[in-house]
PDB file of N, CA and C in Angstrom:
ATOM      1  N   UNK A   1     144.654 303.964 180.108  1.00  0.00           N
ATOM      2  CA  UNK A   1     144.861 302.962 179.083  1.00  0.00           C
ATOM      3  C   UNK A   1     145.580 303.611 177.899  1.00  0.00           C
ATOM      4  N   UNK A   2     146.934 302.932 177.517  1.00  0.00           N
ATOM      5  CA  UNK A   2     147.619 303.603 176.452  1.00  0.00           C
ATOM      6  C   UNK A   2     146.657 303.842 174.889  1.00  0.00           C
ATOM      7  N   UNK A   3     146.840 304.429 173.703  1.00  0.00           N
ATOM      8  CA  UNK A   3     146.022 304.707 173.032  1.00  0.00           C
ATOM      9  C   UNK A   3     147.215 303.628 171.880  1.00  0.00           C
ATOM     10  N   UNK A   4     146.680 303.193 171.056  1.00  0.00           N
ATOM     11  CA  UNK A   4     146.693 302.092 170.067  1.00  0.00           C
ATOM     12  C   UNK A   4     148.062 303.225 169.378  1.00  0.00           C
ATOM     13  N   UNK A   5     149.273 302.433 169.404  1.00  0.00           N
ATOM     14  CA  UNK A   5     150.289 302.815 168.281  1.00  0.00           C
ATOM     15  C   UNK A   5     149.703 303.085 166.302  1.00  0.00           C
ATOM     16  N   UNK A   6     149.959 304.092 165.880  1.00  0.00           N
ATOM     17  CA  UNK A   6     149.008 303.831 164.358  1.00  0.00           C
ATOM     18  C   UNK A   6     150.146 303.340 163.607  1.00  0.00           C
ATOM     19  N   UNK A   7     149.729 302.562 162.927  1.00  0.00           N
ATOM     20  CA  UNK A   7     150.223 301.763 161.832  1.00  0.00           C
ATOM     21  C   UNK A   7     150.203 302.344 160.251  1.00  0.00           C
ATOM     22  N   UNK A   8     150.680 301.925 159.200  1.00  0.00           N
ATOM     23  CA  UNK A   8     150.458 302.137 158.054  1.00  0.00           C
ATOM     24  C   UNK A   8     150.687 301.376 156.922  1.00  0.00           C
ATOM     25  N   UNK A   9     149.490 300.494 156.350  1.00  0.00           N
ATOM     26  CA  UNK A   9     149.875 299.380 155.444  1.00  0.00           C
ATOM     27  C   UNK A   9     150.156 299.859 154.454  1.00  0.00           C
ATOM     28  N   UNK A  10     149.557 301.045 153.968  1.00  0.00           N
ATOM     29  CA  UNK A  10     150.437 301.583 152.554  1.00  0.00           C
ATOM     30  C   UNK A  10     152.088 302.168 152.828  1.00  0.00           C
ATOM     31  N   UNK A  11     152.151 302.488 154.106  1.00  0.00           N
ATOM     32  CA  UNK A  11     153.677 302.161 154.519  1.00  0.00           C
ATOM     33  C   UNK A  11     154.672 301.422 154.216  1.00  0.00           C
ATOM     34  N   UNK A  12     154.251 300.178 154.411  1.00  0.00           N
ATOM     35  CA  UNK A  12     155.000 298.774 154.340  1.00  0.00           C
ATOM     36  C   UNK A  12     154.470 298.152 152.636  1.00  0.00           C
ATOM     37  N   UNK A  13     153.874 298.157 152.506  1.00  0.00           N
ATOM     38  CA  UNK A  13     153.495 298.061 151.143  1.00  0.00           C
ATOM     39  C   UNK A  13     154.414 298.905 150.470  1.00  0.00           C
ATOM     40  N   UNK A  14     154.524 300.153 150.445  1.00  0.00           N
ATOM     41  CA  UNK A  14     155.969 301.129 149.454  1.00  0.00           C
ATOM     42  C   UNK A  14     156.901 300.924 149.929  1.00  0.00           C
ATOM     43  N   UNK A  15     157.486 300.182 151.598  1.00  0.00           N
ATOM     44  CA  UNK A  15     158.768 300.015 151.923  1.00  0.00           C
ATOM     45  C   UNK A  15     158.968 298.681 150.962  1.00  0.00           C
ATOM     46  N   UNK A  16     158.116 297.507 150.685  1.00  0.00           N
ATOM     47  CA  UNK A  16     158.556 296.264 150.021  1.00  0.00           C
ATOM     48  C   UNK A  16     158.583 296.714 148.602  1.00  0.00           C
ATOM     49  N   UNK A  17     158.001 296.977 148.066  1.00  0.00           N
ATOM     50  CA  UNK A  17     157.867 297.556 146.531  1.00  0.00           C
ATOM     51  C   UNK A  17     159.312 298.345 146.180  1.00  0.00           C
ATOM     52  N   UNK A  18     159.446 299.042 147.034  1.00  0.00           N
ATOM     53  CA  UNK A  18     160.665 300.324 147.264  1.00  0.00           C
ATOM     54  C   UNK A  18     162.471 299.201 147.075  1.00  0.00           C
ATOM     55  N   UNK A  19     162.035 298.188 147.849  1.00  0.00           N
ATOM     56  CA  UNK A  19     163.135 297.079 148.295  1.00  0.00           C
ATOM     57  C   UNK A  19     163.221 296.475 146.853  1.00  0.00           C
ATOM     58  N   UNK A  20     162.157 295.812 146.360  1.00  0.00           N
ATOM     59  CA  UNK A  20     162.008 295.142 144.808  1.00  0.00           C
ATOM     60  C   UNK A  20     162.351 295.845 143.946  1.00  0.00           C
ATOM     61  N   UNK A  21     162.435 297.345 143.860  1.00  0.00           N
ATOM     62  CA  UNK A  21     162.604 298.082 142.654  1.00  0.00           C
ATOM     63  C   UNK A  21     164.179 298.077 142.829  1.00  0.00           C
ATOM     64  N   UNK A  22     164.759 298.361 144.013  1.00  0.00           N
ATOM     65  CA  UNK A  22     165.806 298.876 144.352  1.00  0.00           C
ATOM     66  C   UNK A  22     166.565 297.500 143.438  1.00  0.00           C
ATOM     67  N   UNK A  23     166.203 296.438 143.615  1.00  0.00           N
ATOM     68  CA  UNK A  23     166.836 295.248 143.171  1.00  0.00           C
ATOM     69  C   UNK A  23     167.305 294.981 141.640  1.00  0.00           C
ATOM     70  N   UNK A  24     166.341 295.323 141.135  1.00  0.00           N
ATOM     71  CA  UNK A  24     166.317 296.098 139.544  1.00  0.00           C
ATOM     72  C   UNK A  24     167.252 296.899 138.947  1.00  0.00           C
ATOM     73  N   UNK A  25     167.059 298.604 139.856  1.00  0.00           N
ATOM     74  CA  UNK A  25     168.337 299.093 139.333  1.00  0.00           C
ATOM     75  C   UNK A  25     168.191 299.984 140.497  1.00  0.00           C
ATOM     76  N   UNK A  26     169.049 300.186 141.631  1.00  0.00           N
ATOM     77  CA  UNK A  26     168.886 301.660 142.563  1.00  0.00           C
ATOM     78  C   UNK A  26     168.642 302.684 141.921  1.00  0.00           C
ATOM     79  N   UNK A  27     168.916 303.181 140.657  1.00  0.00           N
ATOM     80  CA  UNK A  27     168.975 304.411 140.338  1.00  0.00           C
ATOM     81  C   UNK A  27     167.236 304.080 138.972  1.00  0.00           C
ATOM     82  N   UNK A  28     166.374 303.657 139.461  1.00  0.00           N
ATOM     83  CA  UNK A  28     165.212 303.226 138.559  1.00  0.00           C
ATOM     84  C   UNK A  28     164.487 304.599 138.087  1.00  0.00           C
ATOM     85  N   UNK A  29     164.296 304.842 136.786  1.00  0.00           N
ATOM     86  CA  UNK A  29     163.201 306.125 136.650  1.00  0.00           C
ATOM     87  C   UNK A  29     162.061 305.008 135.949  1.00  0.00           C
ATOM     88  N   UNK A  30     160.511 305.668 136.300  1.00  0.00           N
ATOM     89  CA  UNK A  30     159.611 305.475 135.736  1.00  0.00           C
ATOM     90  C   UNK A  30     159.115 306.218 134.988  1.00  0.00           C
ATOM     91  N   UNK A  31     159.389 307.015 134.351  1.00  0.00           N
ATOM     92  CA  UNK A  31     159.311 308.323 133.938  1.00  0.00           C
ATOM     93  C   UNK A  31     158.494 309.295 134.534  1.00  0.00           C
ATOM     94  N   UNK A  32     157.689 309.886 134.167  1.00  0.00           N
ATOM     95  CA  UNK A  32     156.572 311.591 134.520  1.00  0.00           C
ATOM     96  C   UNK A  32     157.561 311.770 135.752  1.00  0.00           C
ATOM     97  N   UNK A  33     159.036 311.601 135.972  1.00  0.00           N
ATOM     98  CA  UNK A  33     159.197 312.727 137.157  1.00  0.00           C
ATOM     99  C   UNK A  33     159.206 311.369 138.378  1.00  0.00           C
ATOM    100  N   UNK A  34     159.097 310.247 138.094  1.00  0.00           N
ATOM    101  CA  UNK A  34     159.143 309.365 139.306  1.00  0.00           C
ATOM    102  C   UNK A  34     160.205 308.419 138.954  1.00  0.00           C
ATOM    103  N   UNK A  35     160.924 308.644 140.246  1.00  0.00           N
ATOM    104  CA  UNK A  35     162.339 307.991 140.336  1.00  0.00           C
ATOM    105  C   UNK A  35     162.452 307.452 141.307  1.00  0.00           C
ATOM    106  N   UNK A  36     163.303 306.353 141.786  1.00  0.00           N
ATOM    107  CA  UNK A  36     162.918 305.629 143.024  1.00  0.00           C
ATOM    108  C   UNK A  36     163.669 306.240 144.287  1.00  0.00           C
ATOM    109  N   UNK A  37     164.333 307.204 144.205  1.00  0.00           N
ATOM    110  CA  UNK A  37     164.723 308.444 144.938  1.00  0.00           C
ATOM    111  C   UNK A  37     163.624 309.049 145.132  1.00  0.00           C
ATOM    112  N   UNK A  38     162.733 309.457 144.408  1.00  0.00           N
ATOM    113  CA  UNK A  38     161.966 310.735 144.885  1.00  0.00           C
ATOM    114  C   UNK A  38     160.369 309.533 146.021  1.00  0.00           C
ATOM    115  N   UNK A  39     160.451 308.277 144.997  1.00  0.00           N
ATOM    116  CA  UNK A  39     159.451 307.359 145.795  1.00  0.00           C
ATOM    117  C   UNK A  39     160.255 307.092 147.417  1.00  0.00           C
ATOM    118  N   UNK A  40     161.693 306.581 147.281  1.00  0.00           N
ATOM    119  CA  UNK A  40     162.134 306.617 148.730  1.00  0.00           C
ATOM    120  C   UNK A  40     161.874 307.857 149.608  1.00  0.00           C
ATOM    121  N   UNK A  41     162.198 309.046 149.071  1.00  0.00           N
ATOM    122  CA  UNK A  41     162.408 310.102 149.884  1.00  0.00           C
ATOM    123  C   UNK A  41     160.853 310.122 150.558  1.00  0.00           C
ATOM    124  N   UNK A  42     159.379 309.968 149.793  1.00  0.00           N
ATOM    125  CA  UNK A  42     157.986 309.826 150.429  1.00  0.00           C
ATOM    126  C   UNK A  42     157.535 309.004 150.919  1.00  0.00           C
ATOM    127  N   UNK A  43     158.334 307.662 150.785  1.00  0.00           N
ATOM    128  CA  UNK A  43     158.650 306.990 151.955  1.00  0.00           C
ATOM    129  C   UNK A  43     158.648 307.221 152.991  1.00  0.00           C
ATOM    130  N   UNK A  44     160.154 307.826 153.226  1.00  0.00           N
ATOM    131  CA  UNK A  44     160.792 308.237 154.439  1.00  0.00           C
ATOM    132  C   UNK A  44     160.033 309.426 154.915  1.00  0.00           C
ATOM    133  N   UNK A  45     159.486 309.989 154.219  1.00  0.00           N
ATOM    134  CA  UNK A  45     158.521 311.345 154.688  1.00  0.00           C
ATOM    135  C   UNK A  45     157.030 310.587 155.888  1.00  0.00           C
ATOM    136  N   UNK A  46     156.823 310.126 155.236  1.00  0.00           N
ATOM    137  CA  UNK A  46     155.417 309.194 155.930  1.00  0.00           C
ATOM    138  C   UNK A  46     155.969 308.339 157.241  1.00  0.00           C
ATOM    139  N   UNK A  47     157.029 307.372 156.801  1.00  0.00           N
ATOM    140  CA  UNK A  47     157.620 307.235 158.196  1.00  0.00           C
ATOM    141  C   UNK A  47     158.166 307.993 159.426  1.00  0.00           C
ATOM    142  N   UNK A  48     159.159 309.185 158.788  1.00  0.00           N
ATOM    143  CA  UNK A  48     158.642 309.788 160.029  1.00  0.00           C
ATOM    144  C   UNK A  48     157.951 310.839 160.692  1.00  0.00           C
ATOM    145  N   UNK A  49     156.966 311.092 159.364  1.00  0.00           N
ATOM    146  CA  UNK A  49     155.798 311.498 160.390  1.00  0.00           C
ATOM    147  C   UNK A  49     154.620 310.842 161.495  1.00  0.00           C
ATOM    148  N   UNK A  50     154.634 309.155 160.782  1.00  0.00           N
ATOM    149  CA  UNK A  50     153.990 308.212 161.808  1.00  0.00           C
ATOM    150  C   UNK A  50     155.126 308.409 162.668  1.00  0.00           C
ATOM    151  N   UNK A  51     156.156 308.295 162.924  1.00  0.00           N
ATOM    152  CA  UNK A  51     157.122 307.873 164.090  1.00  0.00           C
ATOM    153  C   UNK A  51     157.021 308.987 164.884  1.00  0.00           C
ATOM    154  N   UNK A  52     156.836 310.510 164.593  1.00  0.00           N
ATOM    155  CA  UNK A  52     156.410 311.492 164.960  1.00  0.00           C
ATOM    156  C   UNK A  52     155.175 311.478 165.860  1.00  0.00           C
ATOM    157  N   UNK A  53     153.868 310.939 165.227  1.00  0.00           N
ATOM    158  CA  UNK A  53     152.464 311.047 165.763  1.00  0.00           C
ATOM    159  C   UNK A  53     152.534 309.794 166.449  1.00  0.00           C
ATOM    160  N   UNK A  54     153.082 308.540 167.016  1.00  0.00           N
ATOM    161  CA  UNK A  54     153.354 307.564 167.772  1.00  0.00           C
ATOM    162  C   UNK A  54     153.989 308.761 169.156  1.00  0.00           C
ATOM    163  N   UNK A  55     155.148 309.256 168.705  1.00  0.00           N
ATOM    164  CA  UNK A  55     155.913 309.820 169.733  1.00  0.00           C
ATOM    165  C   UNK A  55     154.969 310.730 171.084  1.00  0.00           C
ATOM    166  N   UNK A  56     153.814 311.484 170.019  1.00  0.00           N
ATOM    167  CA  UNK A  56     152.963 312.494 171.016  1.00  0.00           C
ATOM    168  C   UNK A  56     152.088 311.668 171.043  1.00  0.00           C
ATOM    169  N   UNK A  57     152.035 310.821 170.524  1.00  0.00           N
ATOM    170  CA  UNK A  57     150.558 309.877 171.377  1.00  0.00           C
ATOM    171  C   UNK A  57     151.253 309.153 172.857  1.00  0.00           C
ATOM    172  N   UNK A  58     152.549 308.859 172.884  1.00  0.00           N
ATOM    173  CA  UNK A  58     153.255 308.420 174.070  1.00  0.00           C
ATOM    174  C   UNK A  58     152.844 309.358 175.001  1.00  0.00           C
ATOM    175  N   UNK A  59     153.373 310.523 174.541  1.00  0.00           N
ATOM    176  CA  UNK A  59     153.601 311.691 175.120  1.00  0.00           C
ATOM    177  C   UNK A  59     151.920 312.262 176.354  1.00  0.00           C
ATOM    178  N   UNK A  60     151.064 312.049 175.178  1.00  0.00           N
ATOM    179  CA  UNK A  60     150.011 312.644 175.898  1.00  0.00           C
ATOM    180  C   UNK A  60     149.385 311.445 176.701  1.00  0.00           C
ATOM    181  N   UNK A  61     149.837 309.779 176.614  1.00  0.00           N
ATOM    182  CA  UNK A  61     149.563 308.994 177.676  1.00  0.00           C
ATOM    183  C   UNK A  61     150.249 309.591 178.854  1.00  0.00           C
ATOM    184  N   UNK A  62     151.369 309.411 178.768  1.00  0.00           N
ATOM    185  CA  UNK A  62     152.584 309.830 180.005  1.00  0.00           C
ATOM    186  C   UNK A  62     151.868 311.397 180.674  1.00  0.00           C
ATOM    187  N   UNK A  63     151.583 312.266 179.798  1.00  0.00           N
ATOM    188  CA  UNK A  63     150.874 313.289 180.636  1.00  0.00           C
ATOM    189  C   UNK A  63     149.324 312.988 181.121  1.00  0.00           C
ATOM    190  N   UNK A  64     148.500 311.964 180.169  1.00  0.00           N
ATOM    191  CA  UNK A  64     147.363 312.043 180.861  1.00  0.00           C
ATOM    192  C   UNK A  64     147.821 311.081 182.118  1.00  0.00           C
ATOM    193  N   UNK A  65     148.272 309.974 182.319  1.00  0.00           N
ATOM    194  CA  UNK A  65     148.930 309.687 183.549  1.00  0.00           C
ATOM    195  C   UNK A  65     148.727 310.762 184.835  1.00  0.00           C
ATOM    196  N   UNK A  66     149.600 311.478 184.513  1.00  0.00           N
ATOM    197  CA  UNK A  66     150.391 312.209 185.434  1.00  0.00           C
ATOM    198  C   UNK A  66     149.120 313.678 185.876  1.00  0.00           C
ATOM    199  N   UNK A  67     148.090 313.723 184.931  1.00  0.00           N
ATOM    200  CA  UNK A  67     147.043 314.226 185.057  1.00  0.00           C
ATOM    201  C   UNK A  67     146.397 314.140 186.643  1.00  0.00           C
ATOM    202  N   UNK A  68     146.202 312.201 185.562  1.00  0.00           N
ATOM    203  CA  UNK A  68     145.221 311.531 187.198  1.00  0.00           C
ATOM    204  C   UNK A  68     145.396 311.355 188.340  1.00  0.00           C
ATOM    205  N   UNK A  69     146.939 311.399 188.093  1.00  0.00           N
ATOM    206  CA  UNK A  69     147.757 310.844 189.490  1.00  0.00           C
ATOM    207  C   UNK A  69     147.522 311.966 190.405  1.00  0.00           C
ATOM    208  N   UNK A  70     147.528 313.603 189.673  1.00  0.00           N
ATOM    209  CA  UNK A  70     147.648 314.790 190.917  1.00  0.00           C
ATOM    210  C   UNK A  70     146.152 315.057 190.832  1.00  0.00           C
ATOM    211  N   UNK A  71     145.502 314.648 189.954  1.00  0.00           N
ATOM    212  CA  UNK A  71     143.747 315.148 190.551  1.00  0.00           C
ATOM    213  C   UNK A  71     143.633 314.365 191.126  1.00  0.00           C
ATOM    214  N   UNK A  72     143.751 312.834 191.679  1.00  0.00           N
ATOM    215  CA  UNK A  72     143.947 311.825 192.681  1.00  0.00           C
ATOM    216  C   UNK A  72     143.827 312.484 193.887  1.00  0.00           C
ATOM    217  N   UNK A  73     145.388 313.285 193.939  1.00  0.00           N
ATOM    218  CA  UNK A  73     146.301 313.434 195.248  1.00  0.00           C
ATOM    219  C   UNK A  73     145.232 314.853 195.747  1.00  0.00           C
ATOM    220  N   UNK A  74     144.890 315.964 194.300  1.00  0.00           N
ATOM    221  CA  UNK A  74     144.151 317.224 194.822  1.00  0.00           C
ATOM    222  C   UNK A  74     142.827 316.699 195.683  1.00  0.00           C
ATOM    223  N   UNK A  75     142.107 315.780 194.765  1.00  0.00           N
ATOM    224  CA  UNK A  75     141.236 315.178 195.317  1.00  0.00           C
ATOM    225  C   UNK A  75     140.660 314.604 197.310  1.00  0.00           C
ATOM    226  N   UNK A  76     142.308 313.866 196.932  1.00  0.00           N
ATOM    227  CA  UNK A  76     142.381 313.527 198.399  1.00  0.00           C
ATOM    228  C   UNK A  76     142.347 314.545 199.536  1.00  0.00           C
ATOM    229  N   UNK A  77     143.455 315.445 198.921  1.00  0.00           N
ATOM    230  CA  UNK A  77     143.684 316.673 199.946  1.00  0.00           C
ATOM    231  C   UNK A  77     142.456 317.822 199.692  1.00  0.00           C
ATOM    232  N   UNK A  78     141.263 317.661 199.226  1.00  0.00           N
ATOM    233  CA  UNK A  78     140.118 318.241 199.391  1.00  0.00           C
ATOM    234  C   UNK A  78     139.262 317.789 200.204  1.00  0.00           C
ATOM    235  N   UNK A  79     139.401 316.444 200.621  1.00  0.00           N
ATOM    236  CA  UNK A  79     138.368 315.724 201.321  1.00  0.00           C
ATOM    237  C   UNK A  79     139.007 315.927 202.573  1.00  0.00           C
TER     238      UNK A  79
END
């Protein structure tokens, strides 16, 4: 059974916020050091590290698969 894709609502929550600010002015500072560059760039950091940890969760279905399939086959050819 595949394992649940992870999601991230504070994800999508800073991608829409991120979209609204952009509308304002692309180049937006809030001041202390936060600019909507440095908020996009941790954005994009979080996305693709979920897109990352989706990828090896594929990964270790497709191998646990391929696990069962040859302890199956060892199985058989033990009996």
């Amino acid at each position: 059974m595949p394992r649940s894709k992870r999601q991230s609502p504070v994800l999508k929550k800073a991608q829409n916020r991120s979209d609204a600010l952009a509308t304002i002015d692309p180049k937006l500072s809030l001041g202390d050091g936060l600019t909507l560059t440095i908020y996009n760039s941790k954005t994009a950091a979080l996305d693709q590290e979920l897109r990352d940890y989706n990828d090896l969760l594929a990964q270790t279905d497709s191998t646990s698969t391929s696990l069962d399939m040859l302890e199956a086959e060892l199985a058989d050819l033990s009996e």
